[in-house]
PDB file of N, CA and C in Angstrom:
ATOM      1  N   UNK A   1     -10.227  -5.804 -38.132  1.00  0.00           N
ATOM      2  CA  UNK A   1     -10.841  -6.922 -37.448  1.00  0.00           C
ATOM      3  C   UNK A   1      -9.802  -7.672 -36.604  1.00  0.00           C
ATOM      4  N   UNK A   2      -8.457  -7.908 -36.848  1.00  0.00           N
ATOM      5  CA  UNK A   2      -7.408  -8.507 -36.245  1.00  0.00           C
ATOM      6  C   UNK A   2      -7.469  -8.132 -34.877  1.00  0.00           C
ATOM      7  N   UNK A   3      -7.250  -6.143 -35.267  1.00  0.00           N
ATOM      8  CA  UNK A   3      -6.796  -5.972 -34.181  1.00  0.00           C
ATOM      9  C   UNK A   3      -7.776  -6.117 -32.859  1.00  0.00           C
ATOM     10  N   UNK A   4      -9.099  -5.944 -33.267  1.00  0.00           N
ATOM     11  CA  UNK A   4     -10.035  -6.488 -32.476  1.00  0.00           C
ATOM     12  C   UNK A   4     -10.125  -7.403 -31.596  1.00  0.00           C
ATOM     13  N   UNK A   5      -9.715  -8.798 -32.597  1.00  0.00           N
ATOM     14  CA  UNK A   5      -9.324  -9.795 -32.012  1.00  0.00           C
ATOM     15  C   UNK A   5      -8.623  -9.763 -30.540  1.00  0.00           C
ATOM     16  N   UNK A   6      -7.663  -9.026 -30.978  1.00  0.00           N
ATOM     17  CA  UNK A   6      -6.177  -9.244 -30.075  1.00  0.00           C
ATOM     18  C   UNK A   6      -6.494  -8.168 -29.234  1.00  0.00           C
ATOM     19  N   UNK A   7      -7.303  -7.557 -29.239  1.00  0.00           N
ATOM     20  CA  UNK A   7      -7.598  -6.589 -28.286  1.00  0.00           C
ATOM     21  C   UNK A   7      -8.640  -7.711 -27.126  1.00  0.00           C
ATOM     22  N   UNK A   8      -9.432  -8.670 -27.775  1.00  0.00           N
ATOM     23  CA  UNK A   8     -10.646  -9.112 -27.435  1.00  0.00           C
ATOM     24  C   UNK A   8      -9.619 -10.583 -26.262  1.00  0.00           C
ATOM     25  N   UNK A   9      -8.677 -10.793 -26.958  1.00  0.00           N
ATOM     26  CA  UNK A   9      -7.635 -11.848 -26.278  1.00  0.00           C
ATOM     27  C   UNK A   9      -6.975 -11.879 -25.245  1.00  0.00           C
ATOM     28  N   UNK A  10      -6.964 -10.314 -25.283  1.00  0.00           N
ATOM     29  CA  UNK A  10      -6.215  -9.511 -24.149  1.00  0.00           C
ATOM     30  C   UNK A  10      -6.841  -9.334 -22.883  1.00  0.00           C
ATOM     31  N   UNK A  11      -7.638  -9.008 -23.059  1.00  0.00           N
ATOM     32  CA  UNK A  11      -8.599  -9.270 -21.970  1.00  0.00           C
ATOM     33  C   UNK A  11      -9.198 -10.027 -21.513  1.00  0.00           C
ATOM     34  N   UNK A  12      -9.718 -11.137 -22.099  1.00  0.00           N
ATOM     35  CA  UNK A  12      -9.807 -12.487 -21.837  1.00  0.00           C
ATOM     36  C   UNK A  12      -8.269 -13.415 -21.101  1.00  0.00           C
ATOM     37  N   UNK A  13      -7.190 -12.766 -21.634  1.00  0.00           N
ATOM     38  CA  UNK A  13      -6.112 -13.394 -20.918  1.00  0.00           C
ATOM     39  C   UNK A  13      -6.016 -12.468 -19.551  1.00  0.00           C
ATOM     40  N   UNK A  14      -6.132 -11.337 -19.195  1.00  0.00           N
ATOM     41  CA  UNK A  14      -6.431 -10.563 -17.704  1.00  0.00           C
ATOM     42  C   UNK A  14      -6.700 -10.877 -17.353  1.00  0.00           C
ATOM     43  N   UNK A  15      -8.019 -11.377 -17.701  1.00  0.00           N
ATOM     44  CA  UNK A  15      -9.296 -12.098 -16.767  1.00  0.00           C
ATOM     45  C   UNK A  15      -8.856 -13.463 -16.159  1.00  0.00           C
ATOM     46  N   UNK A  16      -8.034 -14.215 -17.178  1.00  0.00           N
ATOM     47  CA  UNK A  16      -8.063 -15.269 -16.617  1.00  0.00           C
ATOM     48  C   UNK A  16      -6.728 -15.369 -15.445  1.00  0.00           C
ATOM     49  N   UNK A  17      -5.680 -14.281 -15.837  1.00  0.00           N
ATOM     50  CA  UNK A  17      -4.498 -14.568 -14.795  1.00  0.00           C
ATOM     51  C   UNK A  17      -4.635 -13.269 -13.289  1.00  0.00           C
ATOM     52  N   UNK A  18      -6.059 -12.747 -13.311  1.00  0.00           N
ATOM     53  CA  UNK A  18      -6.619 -12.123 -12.596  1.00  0.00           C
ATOM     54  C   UNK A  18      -7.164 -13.157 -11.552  1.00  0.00           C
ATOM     55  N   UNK A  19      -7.685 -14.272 -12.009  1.00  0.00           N
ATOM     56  CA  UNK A  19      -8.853 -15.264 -11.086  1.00  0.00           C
ATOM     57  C   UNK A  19      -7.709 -16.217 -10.774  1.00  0.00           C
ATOM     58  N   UNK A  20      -6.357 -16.702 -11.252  1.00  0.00           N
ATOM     59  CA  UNK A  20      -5.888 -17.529 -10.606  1.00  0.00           C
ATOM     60  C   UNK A  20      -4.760 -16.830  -9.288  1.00  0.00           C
ATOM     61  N   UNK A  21      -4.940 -16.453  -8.728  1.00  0.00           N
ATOM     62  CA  UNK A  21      -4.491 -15.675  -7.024  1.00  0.00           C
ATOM     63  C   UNK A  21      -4.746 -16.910  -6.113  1.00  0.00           C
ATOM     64  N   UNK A  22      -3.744 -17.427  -5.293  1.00  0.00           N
ATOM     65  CA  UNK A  22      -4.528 -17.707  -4.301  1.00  0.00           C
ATOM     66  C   UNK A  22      -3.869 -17.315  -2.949  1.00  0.00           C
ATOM     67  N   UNK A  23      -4.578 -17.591  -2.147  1.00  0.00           N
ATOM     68  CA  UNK A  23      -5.037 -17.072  -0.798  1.00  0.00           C
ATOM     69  C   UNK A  23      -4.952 -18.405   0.310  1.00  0.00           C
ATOM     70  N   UNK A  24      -3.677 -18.255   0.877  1.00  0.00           N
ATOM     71  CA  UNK A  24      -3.355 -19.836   1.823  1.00  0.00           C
ATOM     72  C   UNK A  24      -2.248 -19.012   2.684  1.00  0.00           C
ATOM     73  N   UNK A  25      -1.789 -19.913   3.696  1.00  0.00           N
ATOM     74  CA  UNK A  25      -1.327 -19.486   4.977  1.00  0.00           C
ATOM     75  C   UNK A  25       0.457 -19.237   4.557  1.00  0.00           C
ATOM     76  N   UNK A  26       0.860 -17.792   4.913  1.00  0.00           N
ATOM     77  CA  UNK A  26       2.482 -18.010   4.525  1.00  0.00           C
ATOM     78  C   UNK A  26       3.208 -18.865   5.093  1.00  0.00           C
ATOM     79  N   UNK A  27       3.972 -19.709   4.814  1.00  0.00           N
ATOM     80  CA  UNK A  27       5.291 -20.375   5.256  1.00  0.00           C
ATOM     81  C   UNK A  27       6.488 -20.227   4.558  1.00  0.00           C
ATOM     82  N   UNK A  28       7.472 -20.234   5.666  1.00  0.00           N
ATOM     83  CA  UNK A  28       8.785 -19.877   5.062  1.00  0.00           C
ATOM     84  C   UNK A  28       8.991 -21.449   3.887  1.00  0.00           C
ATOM     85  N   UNK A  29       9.890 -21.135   2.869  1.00  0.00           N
ATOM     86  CA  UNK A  29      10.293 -21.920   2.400  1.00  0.00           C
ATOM     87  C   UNK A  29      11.252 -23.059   2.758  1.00  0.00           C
ATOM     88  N   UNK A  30      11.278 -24.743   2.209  1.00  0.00           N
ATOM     89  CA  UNK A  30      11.563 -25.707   2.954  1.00  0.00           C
ATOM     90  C   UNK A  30      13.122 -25.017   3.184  1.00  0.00           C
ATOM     91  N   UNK A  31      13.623 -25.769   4.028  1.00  0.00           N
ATOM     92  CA  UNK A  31      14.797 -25.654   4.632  1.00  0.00           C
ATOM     93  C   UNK A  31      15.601 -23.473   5.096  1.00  0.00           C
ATOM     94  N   UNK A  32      14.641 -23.104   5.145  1.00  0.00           N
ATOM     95  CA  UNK A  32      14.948 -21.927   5.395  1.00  0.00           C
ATOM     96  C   UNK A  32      14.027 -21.271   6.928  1.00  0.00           C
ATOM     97  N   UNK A  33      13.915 -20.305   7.213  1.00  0.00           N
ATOM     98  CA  UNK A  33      13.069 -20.024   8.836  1.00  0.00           C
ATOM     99  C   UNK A  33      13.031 -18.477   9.195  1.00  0.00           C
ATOM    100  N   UNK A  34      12.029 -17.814   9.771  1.00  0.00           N
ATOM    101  CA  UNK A  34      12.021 -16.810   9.743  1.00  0.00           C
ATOM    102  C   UNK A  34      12.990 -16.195  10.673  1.00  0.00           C
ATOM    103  N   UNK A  35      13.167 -15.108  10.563  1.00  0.00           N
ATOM    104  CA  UNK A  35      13.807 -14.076  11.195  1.00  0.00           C
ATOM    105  C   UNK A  35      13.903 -14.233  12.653  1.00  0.00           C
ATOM    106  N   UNK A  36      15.649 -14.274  13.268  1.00  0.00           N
ATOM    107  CA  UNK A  36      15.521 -14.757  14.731  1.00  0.00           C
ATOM    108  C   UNK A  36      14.494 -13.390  16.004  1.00  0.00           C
ATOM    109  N   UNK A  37      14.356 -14.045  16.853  1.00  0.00           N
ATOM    110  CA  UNK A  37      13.486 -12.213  17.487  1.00  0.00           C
ATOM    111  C   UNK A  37      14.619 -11.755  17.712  1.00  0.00           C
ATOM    112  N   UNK A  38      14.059 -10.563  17.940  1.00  0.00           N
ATOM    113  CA  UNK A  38      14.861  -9.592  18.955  1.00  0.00           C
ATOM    114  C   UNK A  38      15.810  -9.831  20.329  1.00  0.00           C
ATOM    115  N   UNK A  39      17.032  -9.164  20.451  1.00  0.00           N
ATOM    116  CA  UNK A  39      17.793 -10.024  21.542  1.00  0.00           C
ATOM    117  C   UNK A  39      16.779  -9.698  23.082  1.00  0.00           C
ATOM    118  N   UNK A  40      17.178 -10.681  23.585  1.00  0.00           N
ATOM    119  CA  UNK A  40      16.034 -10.596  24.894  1.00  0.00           C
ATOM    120  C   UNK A  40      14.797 -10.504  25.075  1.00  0.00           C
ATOM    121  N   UNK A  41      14.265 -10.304  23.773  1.00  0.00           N
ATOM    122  CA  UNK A  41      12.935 -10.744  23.699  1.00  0.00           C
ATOM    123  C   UNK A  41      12.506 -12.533  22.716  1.00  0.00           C
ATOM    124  N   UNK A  42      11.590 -12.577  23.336  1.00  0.00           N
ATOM    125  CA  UNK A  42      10.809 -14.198  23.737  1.00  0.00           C
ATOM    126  C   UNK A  42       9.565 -13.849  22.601  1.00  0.00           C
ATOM    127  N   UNK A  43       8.968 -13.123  21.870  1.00  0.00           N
ATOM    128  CA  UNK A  43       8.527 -12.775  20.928  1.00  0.00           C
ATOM    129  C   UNK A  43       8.898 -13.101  19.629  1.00  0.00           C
ATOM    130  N   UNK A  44       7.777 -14.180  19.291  1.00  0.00           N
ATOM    131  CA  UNK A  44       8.648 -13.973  16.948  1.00  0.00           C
ATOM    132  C   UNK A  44       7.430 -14.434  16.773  1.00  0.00           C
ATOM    133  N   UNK A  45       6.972 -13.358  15.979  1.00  0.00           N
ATOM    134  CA  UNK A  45       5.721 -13.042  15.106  1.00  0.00           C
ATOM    135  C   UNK A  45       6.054 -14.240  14.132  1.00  0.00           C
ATOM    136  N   UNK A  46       4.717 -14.497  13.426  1.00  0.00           N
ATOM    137  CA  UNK A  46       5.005 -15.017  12.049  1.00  0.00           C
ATOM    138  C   UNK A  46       4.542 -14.574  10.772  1.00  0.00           C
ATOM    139  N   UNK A  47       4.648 -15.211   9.610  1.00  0.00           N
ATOM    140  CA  UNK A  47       4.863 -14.276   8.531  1.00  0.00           C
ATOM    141  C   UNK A  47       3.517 -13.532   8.065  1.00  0.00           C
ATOM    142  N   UNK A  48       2.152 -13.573   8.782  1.00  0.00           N
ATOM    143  CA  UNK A  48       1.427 -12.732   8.752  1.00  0.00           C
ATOM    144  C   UNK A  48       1.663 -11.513   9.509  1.00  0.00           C
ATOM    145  N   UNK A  49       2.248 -11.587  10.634  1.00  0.00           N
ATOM    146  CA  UNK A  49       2.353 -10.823  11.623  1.00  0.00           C
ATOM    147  C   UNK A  49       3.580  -9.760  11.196  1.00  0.00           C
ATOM    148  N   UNK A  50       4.477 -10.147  10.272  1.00  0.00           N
ATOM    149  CA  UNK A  50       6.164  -9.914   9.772  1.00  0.00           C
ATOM    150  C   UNK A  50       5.497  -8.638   8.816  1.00  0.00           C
ATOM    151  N   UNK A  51       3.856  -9.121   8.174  1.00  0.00           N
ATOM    152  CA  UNK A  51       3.523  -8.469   6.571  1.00  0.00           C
ATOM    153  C   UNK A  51       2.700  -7.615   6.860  1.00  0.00           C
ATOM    154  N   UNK A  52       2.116  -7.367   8.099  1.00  0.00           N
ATOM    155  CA  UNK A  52       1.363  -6.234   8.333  1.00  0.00           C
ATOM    156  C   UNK A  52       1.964  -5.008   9.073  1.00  0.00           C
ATOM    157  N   UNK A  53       1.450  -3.914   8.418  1.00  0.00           N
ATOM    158  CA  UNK A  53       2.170  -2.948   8.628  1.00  0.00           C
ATOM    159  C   UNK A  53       1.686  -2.244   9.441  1.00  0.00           C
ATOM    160  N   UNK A  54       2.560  -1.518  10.208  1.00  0.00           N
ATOM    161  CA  UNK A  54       2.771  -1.316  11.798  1.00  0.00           C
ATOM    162  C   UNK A  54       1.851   0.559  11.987  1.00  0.00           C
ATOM    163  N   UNK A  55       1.448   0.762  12.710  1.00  0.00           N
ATOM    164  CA  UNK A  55       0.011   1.721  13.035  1.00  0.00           C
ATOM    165  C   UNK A  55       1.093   3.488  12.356  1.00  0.00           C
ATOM    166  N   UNK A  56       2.527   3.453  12.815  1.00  0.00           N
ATOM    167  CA  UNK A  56       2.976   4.110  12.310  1.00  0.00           C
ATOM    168  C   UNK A  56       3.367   4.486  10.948  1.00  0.00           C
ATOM    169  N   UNK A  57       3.380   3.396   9.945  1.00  0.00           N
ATOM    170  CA  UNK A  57       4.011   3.594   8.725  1.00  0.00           C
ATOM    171  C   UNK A  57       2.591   4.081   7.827  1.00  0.00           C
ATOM    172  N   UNK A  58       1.641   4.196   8.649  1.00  0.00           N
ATOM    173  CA  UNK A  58       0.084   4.955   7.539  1.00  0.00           C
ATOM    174  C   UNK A  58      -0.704   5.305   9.122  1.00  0.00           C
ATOM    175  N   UNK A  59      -0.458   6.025   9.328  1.00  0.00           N
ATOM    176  CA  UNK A  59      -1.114   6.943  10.868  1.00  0.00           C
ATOM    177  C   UNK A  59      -2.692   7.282  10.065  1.00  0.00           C
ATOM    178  N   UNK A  60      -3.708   7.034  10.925  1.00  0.00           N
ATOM    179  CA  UNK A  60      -5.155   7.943  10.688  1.00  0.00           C
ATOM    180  C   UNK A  60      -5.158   9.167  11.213  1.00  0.00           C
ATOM    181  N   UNK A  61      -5.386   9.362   9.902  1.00  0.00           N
ATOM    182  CA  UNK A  61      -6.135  11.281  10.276  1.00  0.00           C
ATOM    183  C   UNK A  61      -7.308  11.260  11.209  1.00  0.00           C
ATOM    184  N   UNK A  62      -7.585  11.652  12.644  1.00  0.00           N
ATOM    185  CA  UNK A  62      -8.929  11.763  13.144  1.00  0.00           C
ATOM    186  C   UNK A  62      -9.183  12.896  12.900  1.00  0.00           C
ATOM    187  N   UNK A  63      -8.470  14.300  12.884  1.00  0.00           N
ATOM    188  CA  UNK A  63      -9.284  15.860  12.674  1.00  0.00           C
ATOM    189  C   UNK A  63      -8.824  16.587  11.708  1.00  0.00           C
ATOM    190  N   UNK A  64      -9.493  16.498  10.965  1.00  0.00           N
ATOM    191  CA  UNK A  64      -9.669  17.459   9.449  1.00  0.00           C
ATOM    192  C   UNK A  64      -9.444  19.414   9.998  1.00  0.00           C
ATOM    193  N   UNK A  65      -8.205  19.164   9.222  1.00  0.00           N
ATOM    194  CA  UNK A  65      -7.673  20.817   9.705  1.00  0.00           C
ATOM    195  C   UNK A  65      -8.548  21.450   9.281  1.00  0.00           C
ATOM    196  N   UNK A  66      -9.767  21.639   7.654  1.00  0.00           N
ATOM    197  CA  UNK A  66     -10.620  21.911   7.019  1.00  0.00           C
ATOM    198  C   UNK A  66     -11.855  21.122   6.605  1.00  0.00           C
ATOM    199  N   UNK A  67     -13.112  22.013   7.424  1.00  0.00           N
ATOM    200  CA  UNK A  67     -14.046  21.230   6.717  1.00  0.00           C
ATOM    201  C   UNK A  67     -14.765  21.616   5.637  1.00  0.00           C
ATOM    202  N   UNK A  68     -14.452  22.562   5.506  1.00  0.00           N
ATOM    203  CA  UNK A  68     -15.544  23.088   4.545  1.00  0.00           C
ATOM    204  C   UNK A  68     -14.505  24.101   3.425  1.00  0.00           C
ATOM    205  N   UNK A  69     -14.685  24.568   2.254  1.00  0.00           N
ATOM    206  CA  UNK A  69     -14.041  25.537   2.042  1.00  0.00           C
ATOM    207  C   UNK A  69     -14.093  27.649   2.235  1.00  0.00           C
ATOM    208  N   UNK A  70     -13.131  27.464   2.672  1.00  0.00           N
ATOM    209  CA  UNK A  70     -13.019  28.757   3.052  1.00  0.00           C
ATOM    210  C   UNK A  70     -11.801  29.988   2.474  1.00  0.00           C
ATOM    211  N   UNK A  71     -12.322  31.156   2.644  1.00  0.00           N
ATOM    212  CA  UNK A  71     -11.403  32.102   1.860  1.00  0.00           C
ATOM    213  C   UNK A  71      -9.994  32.220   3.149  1.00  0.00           C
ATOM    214  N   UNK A  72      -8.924  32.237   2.226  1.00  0.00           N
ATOM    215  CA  UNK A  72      -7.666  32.441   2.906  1.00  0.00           C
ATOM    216  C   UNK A  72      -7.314  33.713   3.247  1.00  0.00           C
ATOM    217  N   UNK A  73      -6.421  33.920   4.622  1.00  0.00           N
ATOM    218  CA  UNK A  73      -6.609  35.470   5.359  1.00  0.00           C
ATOM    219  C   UNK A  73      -5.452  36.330   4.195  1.00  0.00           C
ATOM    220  N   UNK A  74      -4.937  36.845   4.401  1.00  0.00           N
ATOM    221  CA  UNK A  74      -3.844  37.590   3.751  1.00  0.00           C
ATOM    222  C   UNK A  74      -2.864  37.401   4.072  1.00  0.00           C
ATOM    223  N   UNK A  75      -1.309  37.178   3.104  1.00  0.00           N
ATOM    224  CA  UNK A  75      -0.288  36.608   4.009  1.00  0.00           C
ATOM    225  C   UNK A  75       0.755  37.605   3.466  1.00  0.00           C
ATOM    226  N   UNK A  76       0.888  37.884   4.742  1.00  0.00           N
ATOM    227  CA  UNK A  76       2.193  38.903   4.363  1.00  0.00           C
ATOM    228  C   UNK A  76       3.672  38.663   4.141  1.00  0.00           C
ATOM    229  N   UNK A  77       3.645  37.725   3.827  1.00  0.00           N
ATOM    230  CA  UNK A  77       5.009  37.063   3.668  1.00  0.00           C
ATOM    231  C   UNK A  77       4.759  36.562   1.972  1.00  0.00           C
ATOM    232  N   UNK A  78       3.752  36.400   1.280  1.00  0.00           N
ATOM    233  CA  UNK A  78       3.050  36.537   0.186  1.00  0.00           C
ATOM    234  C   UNK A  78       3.457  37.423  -0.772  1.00  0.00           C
ATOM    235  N   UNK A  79       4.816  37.912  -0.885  1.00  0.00           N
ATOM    236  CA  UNK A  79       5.115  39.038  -1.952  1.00  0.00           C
ATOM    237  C   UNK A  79       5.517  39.038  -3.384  1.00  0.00           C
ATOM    238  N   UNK A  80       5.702  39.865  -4.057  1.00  0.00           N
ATOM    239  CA  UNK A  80       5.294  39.224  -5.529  1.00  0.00           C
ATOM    240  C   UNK A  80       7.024  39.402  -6.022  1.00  0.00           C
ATOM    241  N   UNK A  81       7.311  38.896  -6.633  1.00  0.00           N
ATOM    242  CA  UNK A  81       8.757  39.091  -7.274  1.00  0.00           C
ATOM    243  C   UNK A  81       9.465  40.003  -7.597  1.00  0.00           C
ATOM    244  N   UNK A  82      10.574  40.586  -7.098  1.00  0.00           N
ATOM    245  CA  UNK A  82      11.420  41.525  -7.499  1.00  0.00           C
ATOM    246  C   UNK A  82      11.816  41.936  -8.892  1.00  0.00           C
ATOM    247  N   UNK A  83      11.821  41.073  -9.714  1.00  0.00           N
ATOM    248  CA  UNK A  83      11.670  41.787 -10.916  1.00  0.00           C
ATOM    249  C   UNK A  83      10.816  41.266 -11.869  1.00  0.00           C
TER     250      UNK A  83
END
């Protein structure tokens, strides 16, 4: 029955440090400032702009090399072990 309990506690404590998140605008911390721009450029994102990640670091797949499954041709480079 204990362990019940503490099983039953456990999850009730998830739950509750699950719902306290919150969700408000980043700012750098007092006396500190974000990142200077780039030299010669007139551009500085801010810290939403700093946290989203850029089209290259997760590229979309548009064409599926396979759509369906299919039997593989024969590969002759496919050979079985020498000894």
């Amino acid at each position: 029955m204990r362990a019940r309990s503490t099983l039953i506690f456990a999850g009730l404590a998830a739950l509750a440090l699950a719902g306290c998140g919150n969700r408000r605008v980043l700012k750098p911390l007092a006396g500190h400032a974000l990142p200077p721009p780039s030299y010669g450029s007139g551009y500085r994102p801010n810290a939403d702009q700093l946290l989203k990640e850029p089209s290259q670091a997760r590229p979309e797949r548009n064409v599926d090399v396979r759509v369906r499954s299919e039997d593989r041709a024969d590969d002759p480079y496919d050979l079985p072990p020498e000894h």
